[in-house]
Protein backbone atom coordinates (compact mmCIF):
# COMPACT_ATOMS: atom_id res chain seq x y z
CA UNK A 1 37.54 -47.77 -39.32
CA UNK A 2 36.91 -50.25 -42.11
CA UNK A 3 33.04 -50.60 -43.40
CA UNK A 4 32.59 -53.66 -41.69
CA UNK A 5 33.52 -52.44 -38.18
CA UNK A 6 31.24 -49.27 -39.15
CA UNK A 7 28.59 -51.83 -39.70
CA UNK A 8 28.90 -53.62 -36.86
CA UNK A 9 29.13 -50.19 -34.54
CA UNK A 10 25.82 -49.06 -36.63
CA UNK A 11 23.94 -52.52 -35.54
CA UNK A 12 25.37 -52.46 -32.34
CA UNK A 13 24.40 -48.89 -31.71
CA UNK A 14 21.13 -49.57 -33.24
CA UNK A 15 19.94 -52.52 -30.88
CA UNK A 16 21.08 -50.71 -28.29
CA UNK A 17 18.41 -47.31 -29.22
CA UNK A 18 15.72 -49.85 -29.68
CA UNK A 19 16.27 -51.40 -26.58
CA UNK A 20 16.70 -48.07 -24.29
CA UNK A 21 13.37 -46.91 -26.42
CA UNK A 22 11.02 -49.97 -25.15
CA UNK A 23 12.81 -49.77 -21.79
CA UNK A 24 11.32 -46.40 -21.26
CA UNK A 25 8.38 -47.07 -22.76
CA UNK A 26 7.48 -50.06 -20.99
CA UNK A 27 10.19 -50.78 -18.70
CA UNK A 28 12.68 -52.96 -17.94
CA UNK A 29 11.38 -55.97 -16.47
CA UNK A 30 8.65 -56.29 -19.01
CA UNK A 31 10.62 -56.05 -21.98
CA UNK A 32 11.78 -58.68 -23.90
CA UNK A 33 14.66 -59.57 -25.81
CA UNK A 34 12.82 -60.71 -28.76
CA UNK A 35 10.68 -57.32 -28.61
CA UNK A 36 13.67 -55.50 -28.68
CA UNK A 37 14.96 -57.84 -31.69
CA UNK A 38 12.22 -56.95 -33.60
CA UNK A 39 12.19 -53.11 -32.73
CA UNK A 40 15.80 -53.35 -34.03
CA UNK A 41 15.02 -55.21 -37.17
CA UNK A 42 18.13 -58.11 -36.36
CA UNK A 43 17.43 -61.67 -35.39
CA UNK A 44 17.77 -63.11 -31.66
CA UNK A 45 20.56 -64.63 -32.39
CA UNK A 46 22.28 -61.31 -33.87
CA UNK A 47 20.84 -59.74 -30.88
CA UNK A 48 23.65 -62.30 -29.05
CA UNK A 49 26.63 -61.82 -31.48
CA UNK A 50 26.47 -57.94 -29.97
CA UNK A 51 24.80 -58.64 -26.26
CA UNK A 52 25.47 -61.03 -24.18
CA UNK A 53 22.33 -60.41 -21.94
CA UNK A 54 19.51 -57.73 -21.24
CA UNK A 55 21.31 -55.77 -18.88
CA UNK A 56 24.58 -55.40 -21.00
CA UNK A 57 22.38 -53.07 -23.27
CA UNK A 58 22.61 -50.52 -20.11
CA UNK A 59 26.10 -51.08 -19.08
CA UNK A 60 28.34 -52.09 -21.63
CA UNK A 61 30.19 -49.57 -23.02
CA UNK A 62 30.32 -47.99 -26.23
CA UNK A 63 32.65 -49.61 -28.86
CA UNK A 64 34.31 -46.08 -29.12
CA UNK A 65 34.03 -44.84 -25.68
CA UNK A 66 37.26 -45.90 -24.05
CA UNK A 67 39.19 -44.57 -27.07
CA UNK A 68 37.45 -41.09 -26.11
CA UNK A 69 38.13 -41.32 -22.53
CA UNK A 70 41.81 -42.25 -23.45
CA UNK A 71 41.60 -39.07 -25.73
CA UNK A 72 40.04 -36.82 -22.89
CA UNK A 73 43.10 -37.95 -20.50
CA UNK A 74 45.83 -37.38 -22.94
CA UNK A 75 44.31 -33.93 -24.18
CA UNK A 76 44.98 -32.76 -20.61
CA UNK A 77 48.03 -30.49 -20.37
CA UNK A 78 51.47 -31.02 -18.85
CA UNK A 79 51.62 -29.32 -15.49
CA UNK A 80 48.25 -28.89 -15.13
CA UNK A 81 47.10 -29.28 -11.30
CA UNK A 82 45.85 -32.93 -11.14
CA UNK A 83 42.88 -31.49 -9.46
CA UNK A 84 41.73 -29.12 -11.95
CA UNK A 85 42.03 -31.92 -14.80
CA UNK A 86 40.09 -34.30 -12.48
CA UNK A 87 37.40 -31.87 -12.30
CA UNK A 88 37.31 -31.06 -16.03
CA UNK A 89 37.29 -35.03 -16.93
CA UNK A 90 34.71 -36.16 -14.65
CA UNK A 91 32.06 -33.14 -15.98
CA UNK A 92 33.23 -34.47 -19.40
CA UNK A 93 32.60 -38.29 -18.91
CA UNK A 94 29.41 -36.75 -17.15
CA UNK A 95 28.26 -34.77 -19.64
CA UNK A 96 28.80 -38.15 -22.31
CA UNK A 97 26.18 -39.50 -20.35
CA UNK A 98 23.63 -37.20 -21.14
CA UNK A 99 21.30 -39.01 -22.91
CA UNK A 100 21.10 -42.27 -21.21
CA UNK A 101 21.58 -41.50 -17.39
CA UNK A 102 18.39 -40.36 -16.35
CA UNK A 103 16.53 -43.41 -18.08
CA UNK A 104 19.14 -45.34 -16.60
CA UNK A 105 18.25 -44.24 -13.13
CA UNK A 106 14.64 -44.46 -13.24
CA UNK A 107 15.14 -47.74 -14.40
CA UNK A 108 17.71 -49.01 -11.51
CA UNK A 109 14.79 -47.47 -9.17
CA UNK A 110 12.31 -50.12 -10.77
CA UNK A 111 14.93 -53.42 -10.57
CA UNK A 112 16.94 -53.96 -7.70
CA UNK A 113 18.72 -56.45 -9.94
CA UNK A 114 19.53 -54.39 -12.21
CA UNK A 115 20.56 -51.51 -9.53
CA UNK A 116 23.12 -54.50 -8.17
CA UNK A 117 24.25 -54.85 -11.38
CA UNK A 118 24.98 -51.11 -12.87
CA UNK A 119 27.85 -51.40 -10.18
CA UNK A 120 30.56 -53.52 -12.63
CA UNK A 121 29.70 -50.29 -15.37
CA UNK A 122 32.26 -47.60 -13.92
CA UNK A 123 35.20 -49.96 -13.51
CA UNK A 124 36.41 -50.01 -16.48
CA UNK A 125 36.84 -45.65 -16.40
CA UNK A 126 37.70 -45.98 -12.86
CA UNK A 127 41.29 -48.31 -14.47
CA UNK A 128 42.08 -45.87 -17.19
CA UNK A 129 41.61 -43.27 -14.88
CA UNK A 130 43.98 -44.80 -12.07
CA UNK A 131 46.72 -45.76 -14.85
CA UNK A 132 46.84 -41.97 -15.82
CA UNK A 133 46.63 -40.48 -12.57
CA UNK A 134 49.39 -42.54 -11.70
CA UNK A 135 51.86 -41.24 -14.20
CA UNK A 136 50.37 -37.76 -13.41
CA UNK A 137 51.42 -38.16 -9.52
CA UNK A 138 53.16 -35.19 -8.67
CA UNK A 139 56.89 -36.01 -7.69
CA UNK A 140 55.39 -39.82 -8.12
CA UNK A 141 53.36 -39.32 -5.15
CA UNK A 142 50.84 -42.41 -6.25
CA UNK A 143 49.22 -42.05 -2.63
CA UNK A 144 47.75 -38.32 -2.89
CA UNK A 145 47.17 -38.93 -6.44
CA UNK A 146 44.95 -41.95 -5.41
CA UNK A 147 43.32 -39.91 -2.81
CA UNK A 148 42.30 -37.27 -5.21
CA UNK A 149 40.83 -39.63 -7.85
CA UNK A 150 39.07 -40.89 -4.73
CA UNK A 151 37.48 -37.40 -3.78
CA UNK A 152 36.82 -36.98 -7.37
CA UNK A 153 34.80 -40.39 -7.68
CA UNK A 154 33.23 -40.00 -4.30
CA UNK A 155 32.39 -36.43 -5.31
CA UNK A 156 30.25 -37.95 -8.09
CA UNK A 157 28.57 -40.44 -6.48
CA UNK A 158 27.75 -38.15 -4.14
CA UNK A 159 25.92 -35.85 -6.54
CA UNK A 160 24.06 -38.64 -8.14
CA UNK A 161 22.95 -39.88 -4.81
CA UNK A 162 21.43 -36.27 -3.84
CA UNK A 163 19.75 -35.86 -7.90
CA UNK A 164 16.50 -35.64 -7.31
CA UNK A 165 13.47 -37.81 -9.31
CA UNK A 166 11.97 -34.69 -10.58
CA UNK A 167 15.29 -32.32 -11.64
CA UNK A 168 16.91 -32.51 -15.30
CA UNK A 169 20.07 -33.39 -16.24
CA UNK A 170 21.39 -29.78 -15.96
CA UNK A 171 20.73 -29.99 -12.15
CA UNK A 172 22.47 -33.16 -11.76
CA UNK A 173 25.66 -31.64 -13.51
CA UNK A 174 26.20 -28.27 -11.79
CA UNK A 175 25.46 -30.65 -8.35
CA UNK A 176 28.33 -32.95 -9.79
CA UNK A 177 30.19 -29.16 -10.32
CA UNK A 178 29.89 -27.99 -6.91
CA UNK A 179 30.25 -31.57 -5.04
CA UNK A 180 34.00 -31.63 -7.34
CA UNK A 181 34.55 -27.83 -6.25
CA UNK A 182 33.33 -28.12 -2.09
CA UNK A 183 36.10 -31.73 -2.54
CA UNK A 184 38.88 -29.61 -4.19
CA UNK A 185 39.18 -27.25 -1.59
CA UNK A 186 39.91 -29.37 0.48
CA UNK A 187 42.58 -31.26 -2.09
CA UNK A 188 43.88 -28.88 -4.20
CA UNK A 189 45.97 -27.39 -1.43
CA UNK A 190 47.59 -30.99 -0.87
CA UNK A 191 51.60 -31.16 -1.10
CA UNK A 192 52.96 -34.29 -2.45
């Protein structure tokens, strides 16, 4: 990565802490873009050259995090039971979330607008992950393969439905563990 991209993924990354900071600290609705400019020492209109609105702060992506979900799917080994990696990559992508979801979700419980629009966020992992399970299909079985990244999806919306307001992050991960587990029981035994 040249210095200029490393600047631009500093500023970016910066805006984006200064803007989940006043978010929690004084919520969504009520924060500003030009409060979250200054926090972040940039201008509004450098504020724009990285965001293209409020809520793009919350769900776009990290510059670098499809390149690390890429990694995490091509670290997985041949032959390895397309359940068990499924399982392994959603605690991962999970666990990458650490420091943002809860804040997230407390502030999707204050703005149904922004609730409607944190649905566009998992897309883009839900594509990589459809291209790789693909080519992972046991004897090129694309329909089981589809119905296990299914299970494993539904498995983790499941688990964020039943977090609770007042649990920590840990919680919400071994509920994501055992929602994946109770799903590949059921899966696991699938023949192509």
């Amino acid at each position: 990565m040249s210095l200029r991209e490393r600047k631009k993924l500093a500023a970016w990354r910066a805006i984006r802490a200064a803007a989940l900071r006043l978010f929690d600290e004084q919520g969504y609705e009520t924060t500003t873009i030009e409060q979250i400019a200054a926090a972040a020492d940039v201008s509004r209109a450098t504020f724009f050259n990285y965001f293209a609105s409020k809520e793009a702060l919350l769900f776009d992506q990290d510059p670098e995090a499809r390149g690390q979900w890429r990694t995490l799917l091509e670290s997985r080994q041949p032959g390895e039971p397309l359940w068990d990696a499924l399982t392994a990559i959603m605690l991962d992508v999970n666990e990458a979330q650490r420091e943002h979801m809860a804040l997230h979700r407390r502030l999707k419980a204050q703005s149904p607008a922004l609730a409607q629009a944190s649905q566009a966020f998992g897309e883009q992992l839900r594509t990589d992950l459809l291209a790789w399970i693909m080519a992972q299909a046991p004897g090129g079985d694309s329909m089981i393969a589809t119905l296990q990244l299914n299970l494993a999806l539904a498995a983790c919306v499941t688990a964020y439905q039943s977090w609770q307001d007042h649990e920590d992050f840990d919680t919400y991960l071994q509920r994501l563990k055992q929602c994946l587990d109770q799903a590949g029981t059921g899966v696991a035994t699938l023949a192509p």
